[in-house]
Protein backbone atom coordinates (compact mmCIF):
# COMPACT_ATOMS: atom_id res chain seq x y z
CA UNK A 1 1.79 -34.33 -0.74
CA UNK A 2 -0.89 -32.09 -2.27
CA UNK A 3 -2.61 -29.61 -0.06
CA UNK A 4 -5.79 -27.38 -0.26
CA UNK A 5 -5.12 -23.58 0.74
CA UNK A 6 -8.35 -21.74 0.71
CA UNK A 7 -7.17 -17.79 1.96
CA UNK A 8 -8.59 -14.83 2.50
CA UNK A 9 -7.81 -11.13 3.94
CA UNK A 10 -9.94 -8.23 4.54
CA UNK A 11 -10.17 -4.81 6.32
CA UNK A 12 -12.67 -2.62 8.18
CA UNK A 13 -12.37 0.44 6.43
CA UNK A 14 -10.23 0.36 3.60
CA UNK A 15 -7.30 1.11 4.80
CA UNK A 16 -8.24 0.28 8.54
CA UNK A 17 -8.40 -2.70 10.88
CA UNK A 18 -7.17 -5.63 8.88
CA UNK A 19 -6.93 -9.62 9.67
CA UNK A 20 -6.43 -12.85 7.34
CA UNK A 21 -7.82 -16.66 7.40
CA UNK A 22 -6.27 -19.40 6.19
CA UNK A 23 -7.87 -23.12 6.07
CA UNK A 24 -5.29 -25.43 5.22
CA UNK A 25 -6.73 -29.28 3.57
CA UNK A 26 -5.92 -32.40 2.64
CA UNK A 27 -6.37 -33.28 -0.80
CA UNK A 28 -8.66 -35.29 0.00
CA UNK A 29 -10.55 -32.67 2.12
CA UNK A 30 -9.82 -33.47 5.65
CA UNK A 31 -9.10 -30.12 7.82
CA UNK A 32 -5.18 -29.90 8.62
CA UNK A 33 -5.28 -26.23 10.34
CA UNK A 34 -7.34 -23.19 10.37
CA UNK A 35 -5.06 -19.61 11.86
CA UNK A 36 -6.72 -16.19 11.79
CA UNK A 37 -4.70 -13.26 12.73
CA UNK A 38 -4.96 -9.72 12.73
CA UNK A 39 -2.24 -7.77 10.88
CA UNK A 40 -3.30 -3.94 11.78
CA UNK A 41 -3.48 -1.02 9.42
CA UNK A 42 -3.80 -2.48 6.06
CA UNK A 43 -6.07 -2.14 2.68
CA UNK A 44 -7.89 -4.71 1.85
CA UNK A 45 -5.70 -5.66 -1.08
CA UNK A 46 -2.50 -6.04 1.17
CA UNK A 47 -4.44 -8.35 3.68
CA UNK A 48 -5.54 -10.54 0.77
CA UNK A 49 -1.90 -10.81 -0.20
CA UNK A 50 -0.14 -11.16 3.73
CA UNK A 51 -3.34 -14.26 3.57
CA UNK A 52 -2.18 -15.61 0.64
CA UNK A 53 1.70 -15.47 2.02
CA UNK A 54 0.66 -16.98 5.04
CA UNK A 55 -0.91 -20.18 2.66
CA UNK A 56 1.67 -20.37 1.02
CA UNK A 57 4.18 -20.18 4.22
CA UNK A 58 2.16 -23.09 6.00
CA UNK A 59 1.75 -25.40 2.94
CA UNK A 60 5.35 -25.03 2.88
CA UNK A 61 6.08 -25.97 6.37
CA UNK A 62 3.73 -28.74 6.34
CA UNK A 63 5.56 -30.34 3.63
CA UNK A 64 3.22 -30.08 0.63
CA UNK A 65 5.11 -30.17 -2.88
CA UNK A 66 1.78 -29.90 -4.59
CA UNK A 67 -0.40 -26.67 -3.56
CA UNK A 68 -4.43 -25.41 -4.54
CA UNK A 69 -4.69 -22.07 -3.74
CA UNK A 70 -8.02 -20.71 -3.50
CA UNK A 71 -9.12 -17.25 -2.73
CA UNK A 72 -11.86 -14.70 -3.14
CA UNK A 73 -9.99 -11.98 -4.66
CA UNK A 74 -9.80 -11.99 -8.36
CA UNK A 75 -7.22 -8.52 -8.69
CA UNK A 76 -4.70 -11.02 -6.43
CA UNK A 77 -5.64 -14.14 -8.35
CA UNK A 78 -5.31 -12.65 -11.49
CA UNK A 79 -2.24 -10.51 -10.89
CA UNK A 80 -0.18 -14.12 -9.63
CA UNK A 81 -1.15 -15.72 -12.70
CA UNK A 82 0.48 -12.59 -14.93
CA UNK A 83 -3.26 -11.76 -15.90
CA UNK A 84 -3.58 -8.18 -14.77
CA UNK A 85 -0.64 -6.22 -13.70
CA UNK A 86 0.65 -4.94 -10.52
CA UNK A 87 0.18 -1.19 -10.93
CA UNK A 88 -0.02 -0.23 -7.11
CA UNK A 89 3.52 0.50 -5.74
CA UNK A 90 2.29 -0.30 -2.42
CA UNK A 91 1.19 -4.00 -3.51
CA UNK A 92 4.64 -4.35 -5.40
CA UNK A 93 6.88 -6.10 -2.63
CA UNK A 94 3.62 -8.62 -1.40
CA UNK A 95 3.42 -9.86 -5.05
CA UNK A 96 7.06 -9.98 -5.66
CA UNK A 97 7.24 -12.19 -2.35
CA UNK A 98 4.46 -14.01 -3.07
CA UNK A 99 5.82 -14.90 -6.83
CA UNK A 100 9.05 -15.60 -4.83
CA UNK A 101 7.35 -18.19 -2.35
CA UNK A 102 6.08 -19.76 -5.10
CA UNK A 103 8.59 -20.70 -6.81
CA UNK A 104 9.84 -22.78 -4.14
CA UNK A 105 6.92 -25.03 -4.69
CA UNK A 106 7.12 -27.69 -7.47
CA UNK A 107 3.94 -27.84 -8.01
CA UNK A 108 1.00 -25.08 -7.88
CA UNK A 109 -1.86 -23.47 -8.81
CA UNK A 110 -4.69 -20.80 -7.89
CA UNK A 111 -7.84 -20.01 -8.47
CA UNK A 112 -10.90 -17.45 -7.68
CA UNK A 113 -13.63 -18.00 -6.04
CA UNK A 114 -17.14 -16.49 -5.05
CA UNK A 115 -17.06 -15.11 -1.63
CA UNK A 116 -19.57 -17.89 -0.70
CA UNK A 117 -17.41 -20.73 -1.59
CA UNK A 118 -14.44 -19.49 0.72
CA UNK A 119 -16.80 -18.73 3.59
CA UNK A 120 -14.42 -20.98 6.29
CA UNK A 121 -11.50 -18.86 5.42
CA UNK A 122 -14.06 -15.10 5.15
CA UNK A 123 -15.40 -16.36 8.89
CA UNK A 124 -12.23 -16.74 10.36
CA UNK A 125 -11.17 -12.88 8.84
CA UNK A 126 -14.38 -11.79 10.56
CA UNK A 127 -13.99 -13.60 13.73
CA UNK A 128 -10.25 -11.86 14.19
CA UNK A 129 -11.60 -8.86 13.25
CA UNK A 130 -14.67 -8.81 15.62
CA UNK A 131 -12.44 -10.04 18.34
């Protein structure tokens, strides 16, 4: 079963306040789950990584042996796909587990996207955040 994983994390002050969105899909497009969560303290480069985690965690529990990941950061995009490398020792154990997670899949890929085109995933971030 394929699934759609659009993600996305953010914080209020960089570090500060921090929550993630997930949207979870159907290949076909047809809305599985949506979760927002707060995560406290975090930069905004470990809350796009604990989102993507979470995507990952869900698609797995949900059965999926095919997975899209989407998301609006392109340093986290780019550093999964070997593209840039993980220079931040603080980002080091989120990208090892994320790599990790992965590779339990048979089947995945990721992508970035504009801001705009993950705006179900960027509300729910803001709705957690605002309360």
């Amino acid at each position: 079963m394929k699934l759609v994983v659009n993600v996305d994390g953010g914080a209020r002050g960089n570090p500060g306040p921090a929550a993630v969105g997930v949207v979870v899909r159907e290949a076909d497009g047809g809305l599985l789950e949506q979760h927002a969560e707060l995560i406290g303290e975090a930069t905004n480069n470990v809350a796009e990584y604990r989102a993507l985690m979470l995507g990952i965690e869900r698609a797995i529990e949900l059965g999926a042996d095919e997975v899209e990941l989407i998301g609006d950061s392109e340093l986290v995009v780019k550093q999964v796909l070997g593209e840039y490398k993980v220079k931040n020792a603080g980002i080091k154990p989120f990208h090892r587990a994320v790599t990790e997670a992965l590779a339990e899949l048979p089947s995945w890929s990721i992508r970035h996207v504009r801001r705009e085109q993950n705006s179900q995933a960027d509300e729910l971030v803001n709705r957690a955040l605002d309360g």
